[in-house]
C-alpha atoms as a PDB file:
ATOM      1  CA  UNK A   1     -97.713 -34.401  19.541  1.00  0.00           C
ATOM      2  CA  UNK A   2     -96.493 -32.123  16.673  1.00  0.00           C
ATOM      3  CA  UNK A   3     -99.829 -31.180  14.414  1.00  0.00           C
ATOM      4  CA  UNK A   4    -102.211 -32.818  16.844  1.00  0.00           C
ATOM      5  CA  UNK A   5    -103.808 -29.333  16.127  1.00  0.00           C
ATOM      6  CA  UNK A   6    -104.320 -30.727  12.561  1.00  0.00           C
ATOM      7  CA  UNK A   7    -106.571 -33.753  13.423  1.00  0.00           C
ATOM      8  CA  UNK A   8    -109.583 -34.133  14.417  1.00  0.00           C
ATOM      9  CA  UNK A   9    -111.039 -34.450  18.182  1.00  0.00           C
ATOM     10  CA  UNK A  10    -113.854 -34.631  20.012  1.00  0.00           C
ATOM     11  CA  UNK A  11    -113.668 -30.897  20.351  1.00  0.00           C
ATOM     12  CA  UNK A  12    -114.129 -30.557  16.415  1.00  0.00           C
ATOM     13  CA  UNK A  13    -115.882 -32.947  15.431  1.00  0.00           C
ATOM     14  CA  UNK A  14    -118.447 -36.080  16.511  1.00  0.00           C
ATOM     15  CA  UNK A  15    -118.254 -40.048  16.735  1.00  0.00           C
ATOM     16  CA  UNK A  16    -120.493 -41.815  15.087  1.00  0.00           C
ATOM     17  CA  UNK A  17    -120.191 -46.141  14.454  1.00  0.00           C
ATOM     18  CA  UNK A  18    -118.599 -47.216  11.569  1.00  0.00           C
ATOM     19  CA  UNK A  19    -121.444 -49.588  10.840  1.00  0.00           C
ATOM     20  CA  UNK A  20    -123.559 -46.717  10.634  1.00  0.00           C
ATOM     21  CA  UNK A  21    -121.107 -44.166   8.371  1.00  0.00           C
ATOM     22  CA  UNK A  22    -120.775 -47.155   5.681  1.00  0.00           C
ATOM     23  CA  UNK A  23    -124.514 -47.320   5.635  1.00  0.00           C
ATOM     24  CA  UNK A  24    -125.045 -43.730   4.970  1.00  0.00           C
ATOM     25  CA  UNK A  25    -121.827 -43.400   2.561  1.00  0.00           C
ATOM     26  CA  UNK A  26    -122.847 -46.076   0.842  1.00  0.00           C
ATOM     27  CA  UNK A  27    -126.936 -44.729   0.384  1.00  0.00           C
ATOM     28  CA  UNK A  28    -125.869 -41.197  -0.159  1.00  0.00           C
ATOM     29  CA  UNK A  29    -123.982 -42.710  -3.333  1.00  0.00           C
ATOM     30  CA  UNK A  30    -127.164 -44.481  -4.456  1.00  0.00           C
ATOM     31  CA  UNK A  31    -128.656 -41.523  -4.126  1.00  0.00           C
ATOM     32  CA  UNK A  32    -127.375 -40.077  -7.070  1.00  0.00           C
ATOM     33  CA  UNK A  33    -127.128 -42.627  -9.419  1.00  0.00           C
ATOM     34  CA  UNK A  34    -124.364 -44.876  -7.796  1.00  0.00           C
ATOM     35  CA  UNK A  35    -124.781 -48.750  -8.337  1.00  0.00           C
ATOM     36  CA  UNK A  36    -125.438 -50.457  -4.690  1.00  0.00           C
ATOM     37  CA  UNK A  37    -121.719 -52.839  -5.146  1.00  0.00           C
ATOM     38  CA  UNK A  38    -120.220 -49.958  -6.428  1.00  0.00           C
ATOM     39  CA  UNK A  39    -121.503 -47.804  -3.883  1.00  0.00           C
ATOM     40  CA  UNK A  40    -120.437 -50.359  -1.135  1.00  0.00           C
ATOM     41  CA  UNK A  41    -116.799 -50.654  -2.490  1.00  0.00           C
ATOM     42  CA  UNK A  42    -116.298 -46.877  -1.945  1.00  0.00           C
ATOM     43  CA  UNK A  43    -118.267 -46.703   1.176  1.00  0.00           C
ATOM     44  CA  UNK A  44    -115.917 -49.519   2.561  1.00  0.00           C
ATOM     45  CA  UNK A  45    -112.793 -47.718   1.550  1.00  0.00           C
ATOM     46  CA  UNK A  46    -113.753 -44.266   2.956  1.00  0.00           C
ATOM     47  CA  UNK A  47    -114.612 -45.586   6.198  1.00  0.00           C
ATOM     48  CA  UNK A  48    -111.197 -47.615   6.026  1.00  0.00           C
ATOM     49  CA  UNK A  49    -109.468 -44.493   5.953  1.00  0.00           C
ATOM     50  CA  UNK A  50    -111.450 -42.883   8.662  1.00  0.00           C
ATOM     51  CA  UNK A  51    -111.069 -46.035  10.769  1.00  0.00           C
ATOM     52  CA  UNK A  52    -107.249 -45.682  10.622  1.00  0.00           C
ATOM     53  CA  UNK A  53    -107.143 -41.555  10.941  1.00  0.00           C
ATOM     54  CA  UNK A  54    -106.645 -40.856   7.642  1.00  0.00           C
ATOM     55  CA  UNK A  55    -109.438 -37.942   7.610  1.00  0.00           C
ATOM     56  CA  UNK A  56    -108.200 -36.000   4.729  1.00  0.00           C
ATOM     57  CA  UNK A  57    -109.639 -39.548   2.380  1.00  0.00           C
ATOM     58  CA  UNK A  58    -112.005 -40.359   4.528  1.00  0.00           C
ATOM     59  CA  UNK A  59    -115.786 -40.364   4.578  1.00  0.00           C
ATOM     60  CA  UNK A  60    -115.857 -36.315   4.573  1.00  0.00           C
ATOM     61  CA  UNK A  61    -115.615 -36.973   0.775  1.00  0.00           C
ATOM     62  CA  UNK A  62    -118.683 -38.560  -0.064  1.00  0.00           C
ATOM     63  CA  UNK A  63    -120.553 -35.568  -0.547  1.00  0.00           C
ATOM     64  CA  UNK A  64    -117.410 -34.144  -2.918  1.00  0.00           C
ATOM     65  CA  UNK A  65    -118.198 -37.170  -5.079  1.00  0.00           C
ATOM     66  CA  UNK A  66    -121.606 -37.171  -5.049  1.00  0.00           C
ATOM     67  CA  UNK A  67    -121.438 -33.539  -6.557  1.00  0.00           C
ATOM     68  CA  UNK A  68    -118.909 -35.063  -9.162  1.00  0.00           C
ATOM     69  CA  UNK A  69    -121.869 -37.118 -10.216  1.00  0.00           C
ATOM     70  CA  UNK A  70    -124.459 -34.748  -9.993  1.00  0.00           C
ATOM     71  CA  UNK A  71    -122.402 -32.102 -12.272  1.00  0.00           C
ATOM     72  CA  UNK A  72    -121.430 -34.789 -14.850  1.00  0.00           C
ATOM     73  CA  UNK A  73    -117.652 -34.857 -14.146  1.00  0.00           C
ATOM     74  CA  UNK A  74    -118.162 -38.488 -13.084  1.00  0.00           C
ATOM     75  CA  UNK A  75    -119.848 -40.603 -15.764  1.00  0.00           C
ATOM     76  CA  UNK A  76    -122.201 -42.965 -13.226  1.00  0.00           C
ATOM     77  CA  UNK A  77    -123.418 -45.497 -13.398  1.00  0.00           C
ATOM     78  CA  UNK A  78    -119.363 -46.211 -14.975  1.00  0.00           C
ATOM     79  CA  UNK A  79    -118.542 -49.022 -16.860  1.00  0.00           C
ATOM     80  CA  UNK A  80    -115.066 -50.580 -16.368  1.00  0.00           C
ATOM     81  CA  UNK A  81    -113.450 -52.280 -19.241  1.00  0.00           C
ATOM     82  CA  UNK A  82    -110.553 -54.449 -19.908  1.00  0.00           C
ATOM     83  CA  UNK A  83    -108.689 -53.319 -22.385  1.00  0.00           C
ATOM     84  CA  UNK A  84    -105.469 -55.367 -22.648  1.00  0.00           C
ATOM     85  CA  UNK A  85    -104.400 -57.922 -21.274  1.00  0.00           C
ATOM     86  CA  UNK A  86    -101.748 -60.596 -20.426  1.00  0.00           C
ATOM     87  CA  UNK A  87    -101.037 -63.299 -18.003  1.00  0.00           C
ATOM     88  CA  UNK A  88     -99.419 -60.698 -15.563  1.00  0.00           C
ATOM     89  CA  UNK A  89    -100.440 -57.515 -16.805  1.00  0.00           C
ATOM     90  CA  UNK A  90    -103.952 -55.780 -17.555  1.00  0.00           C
ATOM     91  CA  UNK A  91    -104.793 -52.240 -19.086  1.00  0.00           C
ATOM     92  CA  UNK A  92    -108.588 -50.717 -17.573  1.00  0.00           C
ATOM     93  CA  UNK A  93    -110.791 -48.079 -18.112  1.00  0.00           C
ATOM     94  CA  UNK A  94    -112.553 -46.803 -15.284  1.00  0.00           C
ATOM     95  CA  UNK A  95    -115.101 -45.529 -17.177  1.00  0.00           C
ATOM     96  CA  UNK A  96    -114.719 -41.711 -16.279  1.00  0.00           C
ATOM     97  CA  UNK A  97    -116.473 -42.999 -12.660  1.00  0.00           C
ATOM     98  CA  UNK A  98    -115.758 -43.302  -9.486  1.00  0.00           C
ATOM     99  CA  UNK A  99    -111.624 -44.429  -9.310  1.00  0.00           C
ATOM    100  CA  UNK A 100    -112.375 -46.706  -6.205  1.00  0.00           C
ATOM    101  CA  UNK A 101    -114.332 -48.676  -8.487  1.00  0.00           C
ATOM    102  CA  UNK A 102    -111.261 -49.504 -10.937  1.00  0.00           C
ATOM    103  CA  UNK A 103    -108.698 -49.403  -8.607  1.00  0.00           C
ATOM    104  CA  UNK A 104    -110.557 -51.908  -6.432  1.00  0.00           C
ATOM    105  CA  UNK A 105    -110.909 -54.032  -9.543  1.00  0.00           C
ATOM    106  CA  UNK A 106    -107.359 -53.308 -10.545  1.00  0.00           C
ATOM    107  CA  UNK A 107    -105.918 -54.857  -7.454  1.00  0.00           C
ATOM    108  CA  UNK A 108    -108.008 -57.798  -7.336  1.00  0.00           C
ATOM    109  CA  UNK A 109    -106.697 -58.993 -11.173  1.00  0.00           C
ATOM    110  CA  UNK A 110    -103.188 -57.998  -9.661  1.00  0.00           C
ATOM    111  CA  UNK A 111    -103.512 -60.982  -6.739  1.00  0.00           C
ATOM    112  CA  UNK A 112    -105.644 -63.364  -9.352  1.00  0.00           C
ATOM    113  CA  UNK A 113    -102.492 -63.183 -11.597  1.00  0.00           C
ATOM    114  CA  UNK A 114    -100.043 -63.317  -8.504  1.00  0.00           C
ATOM    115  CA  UNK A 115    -101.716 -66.480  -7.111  1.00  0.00           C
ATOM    116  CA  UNK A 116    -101.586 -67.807 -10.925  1.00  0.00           C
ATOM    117  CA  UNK A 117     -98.140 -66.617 -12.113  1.00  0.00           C
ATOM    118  CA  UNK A 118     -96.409 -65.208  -8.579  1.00  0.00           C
ATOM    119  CA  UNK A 119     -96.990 -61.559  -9.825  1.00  0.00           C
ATOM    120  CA  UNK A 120     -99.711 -59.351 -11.202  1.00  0.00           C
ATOM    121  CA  UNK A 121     -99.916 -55.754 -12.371  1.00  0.00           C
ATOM    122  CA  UNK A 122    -102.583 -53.075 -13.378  1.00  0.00           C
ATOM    123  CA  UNK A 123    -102.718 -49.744 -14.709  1.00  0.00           C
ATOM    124  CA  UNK A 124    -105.577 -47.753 -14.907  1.00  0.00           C
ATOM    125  CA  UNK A 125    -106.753 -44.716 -16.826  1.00  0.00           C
ATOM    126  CA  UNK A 126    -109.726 -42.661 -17.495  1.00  0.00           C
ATOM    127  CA  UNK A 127    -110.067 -42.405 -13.269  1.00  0.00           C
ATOM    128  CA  UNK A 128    -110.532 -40.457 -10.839  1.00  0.00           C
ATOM    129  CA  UNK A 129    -109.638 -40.274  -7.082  1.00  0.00           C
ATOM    130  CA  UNK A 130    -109.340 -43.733  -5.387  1.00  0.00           C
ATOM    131  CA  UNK A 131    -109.097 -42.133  -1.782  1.00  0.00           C
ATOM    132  CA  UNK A 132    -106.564 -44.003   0.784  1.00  0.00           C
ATOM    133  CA  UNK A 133    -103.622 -45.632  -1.877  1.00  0.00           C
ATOM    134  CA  UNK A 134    -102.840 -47.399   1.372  1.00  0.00           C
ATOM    135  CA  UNK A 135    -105.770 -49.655   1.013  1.00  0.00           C
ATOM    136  CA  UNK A 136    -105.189 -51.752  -2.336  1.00  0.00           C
ATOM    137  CA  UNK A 137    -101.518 -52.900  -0.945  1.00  0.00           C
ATOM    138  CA  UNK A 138    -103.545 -53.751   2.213  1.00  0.00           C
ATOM    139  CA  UNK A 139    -105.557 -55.919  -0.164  1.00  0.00           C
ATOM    140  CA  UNK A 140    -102.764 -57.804  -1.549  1.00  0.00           C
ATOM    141  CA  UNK A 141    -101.820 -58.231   1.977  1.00  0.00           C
ATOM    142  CA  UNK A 142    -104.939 -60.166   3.590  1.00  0.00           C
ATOM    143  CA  UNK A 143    -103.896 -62.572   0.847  1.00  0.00           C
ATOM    144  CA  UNK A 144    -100.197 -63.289   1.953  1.00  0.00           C
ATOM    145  CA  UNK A 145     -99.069 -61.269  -0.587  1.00  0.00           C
ATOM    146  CA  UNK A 146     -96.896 -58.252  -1.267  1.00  0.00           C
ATOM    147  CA  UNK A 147     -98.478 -55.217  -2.417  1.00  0.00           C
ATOM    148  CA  UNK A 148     -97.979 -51.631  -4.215  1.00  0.00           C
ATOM    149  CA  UNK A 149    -100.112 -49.488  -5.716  1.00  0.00           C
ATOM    150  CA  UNK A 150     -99.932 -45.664  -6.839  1.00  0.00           C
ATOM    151  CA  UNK A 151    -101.875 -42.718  -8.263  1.00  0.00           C
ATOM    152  CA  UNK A 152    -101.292 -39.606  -9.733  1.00  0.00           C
ATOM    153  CA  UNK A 153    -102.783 -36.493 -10.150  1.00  0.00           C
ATOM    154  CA  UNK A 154    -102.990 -32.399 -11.579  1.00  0.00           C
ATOM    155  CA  UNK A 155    -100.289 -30.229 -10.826  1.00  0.00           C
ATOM    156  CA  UNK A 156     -99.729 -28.621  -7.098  1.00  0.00           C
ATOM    157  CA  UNK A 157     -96.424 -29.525  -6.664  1.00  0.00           C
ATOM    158  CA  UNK A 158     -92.948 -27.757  -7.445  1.00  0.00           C
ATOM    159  CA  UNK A 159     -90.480 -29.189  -9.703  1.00  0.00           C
ATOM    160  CA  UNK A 160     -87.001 -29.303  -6.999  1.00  0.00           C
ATOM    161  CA  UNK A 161     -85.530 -25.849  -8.731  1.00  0.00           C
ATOM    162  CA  UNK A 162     -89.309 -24.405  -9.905  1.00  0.00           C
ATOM    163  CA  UNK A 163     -91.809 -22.201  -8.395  1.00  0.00           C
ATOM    164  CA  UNK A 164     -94.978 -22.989  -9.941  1.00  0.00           C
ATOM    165  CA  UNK A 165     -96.622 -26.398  -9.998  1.00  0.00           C
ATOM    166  CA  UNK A 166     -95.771 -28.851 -12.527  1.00  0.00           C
ATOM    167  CA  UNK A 167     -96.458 -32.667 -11.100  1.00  0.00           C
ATOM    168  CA  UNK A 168     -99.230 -34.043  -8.669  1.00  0.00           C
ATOM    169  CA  UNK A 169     -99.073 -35.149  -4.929  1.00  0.00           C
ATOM    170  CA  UNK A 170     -98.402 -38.812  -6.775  1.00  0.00           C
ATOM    171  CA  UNK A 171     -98.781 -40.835  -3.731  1.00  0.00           C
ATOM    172  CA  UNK A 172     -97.239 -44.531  -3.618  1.00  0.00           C
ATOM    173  CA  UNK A 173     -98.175 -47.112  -1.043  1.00  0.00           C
ATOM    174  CA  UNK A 174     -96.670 -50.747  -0.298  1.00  0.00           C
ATOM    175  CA  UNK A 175     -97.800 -53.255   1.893  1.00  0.00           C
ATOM    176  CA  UNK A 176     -96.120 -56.170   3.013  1.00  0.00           C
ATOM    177  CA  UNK A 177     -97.694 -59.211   5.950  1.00  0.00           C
ATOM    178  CA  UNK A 178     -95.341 -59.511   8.907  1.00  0.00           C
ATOM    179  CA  UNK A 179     -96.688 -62.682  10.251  1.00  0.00           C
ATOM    180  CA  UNK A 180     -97.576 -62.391  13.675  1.00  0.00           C
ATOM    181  CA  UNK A 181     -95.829 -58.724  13.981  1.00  0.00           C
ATOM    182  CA  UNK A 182     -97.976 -56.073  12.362  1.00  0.00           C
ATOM    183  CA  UNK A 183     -98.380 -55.665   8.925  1.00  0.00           C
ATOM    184  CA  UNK A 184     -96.054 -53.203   7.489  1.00  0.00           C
ATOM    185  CA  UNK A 185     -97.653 -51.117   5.410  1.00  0.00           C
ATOM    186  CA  UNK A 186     -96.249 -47.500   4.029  1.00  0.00           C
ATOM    187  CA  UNK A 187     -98.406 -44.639   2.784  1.00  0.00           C
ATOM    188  CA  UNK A 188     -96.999 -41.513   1.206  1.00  0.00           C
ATOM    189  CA  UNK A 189     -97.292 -38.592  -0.714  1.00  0.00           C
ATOM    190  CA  UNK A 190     -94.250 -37.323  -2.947  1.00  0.00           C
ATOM    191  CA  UNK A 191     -94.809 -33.858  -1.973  1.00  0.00           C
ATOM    192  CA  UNK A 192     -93.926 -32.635   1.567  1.00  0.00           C
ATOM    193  CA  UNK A 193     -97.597 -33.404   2.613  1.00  0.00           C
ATOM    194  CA  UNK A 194    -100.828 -34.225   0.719  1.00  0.00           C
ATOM    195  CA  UNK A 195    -103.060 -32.193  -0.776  1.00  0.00           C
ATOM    196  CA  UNK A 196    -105.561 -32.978   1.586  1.00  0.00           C
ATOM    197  CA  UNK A 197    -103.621 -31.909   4.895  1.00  0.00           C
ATOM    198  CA  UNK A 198    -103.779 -28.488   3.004  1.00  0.00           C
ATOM    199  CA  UNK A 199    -108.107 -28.499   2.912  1.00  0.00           C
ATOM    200  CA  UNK A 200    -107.749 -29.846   6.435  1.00  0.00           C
ATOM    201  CA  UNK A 201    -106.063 -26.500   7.765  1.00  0.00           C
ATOM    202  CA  UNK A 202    -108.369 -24.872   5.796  1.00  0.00           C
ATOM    203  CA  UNK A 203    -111.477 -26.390   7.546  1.00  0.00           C
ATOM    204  CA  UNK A 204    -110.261 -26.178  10.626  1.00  0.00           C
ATOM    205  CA  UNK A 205    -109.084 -22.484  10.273  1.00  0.00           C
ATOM    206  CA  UNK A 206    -105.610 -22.721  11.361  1.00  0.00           C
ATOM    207  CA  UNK A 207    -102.420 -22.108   9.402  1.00  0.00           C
ATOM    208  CA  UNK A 208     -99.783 -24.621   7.438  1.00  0.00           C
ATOM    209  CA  UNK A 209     -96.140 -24.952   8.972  1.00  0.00           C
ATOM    210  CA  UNK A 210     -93.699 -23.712   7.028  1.00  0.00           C
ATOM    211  CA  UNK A 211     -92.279 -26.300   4.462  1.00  0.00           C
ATOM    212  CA  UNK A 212     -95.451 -26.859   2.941  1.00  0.00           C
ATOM    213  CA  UNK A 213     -95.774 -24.622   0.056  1.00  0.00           C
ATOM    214  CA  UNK A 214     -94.402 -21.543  -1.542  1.00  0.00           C
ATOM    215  CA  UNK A 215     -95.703 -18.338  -3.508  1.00  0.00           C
ATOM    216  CA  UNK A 216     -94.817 -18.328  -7.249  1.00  0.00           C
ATOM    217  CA  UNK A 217     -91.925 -16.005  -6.223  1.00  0.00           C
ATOM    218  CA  UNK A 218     -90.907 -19.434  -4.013  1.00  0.00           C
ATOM    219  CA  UNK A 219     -91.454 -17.717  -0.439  1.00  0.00           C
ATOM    220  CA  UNK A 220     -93.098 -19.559   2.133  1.00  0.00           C
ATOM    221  CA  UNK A 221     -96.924 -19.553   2.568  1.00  0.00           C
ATOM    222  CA  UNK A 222     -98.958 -20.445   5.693  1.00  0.00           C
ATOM    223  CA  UNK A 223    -102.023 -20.139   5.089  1.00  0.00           C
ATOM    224  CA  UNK A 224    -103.794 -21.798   2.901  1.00  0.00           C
ATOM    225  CA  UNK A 225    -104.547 -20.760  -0.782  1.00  0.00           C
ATOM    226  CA  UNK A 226    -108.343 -20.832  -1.487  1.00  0.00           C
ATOM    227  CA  UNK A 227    -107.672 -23.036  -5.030  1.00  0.00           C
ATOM    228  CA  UNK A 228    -104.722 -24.837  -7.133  1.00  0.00           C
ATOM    229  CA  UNK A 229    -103.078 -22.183  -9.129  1.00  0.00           C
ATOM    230  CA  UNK A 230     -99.831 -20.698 -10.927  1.00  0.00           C
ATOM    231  CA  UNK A 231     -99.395 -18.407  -8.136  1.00  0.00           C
ATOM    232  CA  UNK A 232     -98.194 -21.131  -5.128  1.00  0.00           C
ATOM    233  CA  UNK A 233     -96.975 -24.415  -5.420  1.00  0.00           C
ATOM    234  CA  UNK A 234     -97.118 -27.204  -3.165  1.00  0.00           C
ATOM    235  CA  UNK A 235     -93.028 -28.123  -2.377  1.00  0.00           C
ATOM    236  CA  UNK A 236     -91.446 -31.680  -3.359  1.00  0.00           C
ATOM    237  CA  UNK A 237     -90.757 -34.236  -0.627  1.00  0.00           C
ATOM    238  CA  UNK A 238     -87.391 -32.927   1.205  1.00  0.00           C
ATOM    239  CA  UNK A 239     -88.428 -29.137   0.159  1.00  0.00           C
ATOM    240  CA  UNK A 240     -84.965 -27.547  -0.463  1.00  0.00           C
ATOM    241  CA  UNK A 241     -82.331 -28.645  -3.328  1.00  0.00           C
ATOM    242  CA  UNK A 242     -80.298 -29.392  -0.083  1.00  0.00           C
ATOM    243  CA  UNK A 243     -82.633 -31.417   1.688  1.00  0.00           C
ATOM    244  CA  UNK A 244     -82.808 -33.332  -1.314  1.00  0.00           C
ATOM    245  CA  UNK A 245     -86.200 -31.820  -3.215  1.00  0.00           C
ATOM    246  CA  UNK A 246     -85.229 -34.536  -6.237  1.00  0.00           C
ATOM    247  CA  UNK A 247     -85.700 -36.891  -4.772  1.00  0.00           C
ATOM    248  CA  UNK A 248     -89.224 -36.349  -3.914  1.00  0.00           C
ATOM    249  CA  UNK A 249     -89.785 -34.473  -7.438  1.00  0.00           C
ATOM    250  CA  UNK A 250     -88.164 -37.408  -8.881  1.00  0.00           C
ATOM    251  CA  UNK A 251     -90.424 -40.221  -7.310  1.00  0.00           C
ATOM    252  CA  UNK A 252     -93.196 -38.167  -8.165  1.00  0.00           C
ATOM    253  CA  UNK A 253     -92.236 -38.861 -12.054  1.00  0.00           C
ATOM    254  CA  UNK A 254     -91.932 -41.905 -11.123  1.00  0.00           C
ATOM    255  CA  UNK A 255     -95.374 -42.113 -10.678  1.00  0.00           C
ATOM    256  CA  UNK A 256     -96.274 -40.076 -13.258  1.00  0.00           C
ATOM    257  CA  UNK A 257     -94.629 -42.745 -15.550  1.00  0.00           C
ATOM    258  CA  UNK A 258     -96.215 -45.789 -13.986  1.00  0.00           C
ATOM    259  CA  UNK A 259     -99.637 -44.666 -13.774  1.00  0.00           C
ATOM    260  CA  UNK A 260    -100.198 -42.017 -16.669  1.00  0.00           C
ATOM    261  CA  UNK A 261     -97.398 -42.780 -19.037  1.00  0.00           C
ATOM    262  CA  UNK A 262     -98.133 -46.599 -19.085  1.00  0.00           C
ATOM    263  CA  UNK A 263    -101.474 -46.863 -19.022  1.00  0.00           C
ATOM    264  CA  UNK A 264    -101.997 -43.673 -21.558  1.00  0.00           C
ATOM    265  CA  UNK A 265    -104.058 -42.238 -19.864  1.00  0.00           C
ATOM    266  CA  UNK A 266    -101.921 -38.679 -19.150  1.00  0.00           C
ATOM    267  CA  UNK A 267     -99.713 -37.436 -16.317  1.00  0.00           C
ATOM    268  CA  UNK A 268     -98.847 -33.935 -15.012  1.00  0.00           C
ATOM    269  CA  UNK A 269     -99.635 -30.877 -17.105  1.00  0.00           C
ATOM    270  CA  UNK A 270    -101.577 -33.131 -19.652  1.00  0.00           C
ATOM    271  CA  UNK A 271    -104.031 -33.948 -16.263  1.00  0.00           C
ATOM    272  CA  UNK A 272    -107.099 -31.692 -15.847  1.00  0.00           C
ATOM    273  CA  UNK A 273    -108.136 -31.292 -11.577  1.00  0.00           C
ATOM    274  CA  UNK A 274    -109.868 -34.328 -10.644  1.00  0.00           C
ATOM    275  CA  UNK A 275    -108.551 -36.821 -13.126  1.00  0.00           C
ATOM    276  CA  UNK A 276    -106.330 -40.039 -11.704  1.00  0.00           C
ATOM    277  CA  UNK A 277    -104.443 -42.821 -13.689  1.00  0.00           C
ATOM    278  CA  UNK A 278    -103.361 -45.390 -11.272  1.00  0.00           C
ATOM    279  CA  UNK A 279    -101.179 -48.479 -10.869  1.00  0.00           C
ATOM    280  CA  UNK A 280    -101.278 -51.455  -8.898  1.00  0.00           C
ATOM    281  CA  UNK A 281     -99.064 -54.587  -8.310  1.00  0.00           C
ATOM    282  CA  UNK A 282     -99.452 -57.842  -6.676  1.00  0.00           C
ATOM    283  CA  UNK A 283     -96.138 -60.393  -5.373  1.00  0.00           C
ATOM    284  CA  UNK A 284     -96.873 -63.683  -4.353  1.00  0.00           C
ATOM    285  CA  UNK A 285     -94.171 -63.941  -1.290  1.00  0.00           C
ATOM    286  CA  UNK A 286     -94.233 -68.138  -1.757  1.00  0.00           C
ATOM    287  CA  UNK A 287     -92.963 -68.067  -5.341  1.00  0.00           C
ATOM    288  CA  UNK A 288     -89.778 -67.021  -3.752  1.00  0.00           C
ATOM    289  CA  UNK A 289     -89.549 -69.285  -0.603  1.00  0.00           C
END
């Protein structure tokens, strides 16, 4: 298959059971400072992620995060706080910790207020990465319900007509149950691929296709940049003005407006690397059956 080259194998990498990975996720967070349920929430979503071949958000990050904490980017142990709220909306701080934490929490008041008023919503600021978007929709959906959820981040993406990068990766995610089909749930960055895929090549010491990102003079790069910077730019989703670049520049405000803009918290240029603001939402499919 096209970029099978970009995953990992058995030739590149070892198994090891899942049971095991969340245990040692979860204790290497402890181990610097991490609270043991906050520790399991992000153990449970790495491994998630891993589980379902997402690698780029997947355990490998744990010891990224763990450095966080150590250096004092991450303010552990975090304390998450409510700071508006209404019967279908809620404003949190994650505390400057881990942005599984939050998001996690975020989610869950979405489908308390769905199940109570048929739809819930949360935005989040003061964050920082929540790993696989994909996960909090697939929250919503164990309960029957309808799920979205979205998070955005510094700039390493194009504008359509720019060079240099001026919006994050923004990823949105929905999930929705299919009864006894499978679920359908959608997971996507607004750039032509995430961040992550980028570090991946990296790792693995093989070069980006084409379409992925540009120098500052906008000619294609392929392999990959050492850090974010002004002098390459991730590109938009659909790449060229004629392959329709606004649209994925313009979903990626989008985002920017949902998660940073609502919840205060900052979006694009205003973002320093690392921070997050996220959003989540919660349907409850009966209230319209």
């Amino acid at each position: 298959m096209a970029l099978d080259y970009l995953k990992l194998n058995d030739s590149n990498s070892i198994r090891i059971p899942a049971e095991d990975l969340h245990e040692q996720v979860a204790a290497i967070l402890q181990g610097v400072g991490t609270p043991a349920e906050h520790a399991e929430i992000t153990a449970r979503i790495l491994v998630s992620s891993s589980l379902r071949g997402v690698e780029t958000h997947g355990v490998g990050n744990a010891v990224r995060y763990s450095r966080s904490i150590e250096s004092g980017e991450y303010t552990v142990p975090q304390t998450t706080e409510v700071i508006s709220e209404t019967d279908t909306t809620a404003l949190l701080s994650c505390g400057n910790g881990l942005g599984f934490v939050a998001a996690h929490q975020g989610m869950e008041m979405s489908i308390e207020k769905a199940k109570k008023f048929g739809l819930g919503m949360a935005t989040i600021r003061d964050g920082h990465h929540i790993g696989m978007v994909g996960y909090y929709p697939m929250m919503a959906v164990e309960q029957d319900m309808i799920g979205m959820a979205m998070t955005n981040a510094s700039p390493a993406v194009r504008p359509a007509l720019g060079a240099r990068p001026r919006v994050g990766t923004n990823p949105i995610a929905f999930g929705a149950p299919a009864g006894e089909e499978r679920d359908f749930i959608l997971d996507m960055a607004t750039s032509t691929v995430a961040s992550g895929k980028i570090g991946l090549a990296k790792r693995l010491g093989v070069r980006m296709p084409v379409g992925w990102a540009v120098s500052a003079e906008g000619e294609p790069i392929i392999d990959p940049p050492e850090d974010r910077g002004e002098d390459w730019a991730m590109n938009p989703l659909g790449n060229t003005r004629e392959q329709g670049a606004h649209k994925g520049y313009g979903l990626g405000l989008v985002v920017d407006i949902l998660c940073g803009v609502l919840s205060g918290g900052g979006f694009g240029t205003q973002l320093s690397g690392g921070e997050n603001m996220t959003w989540t939402m919660a349907i409850d499919i009966a209230r319209f059956r």
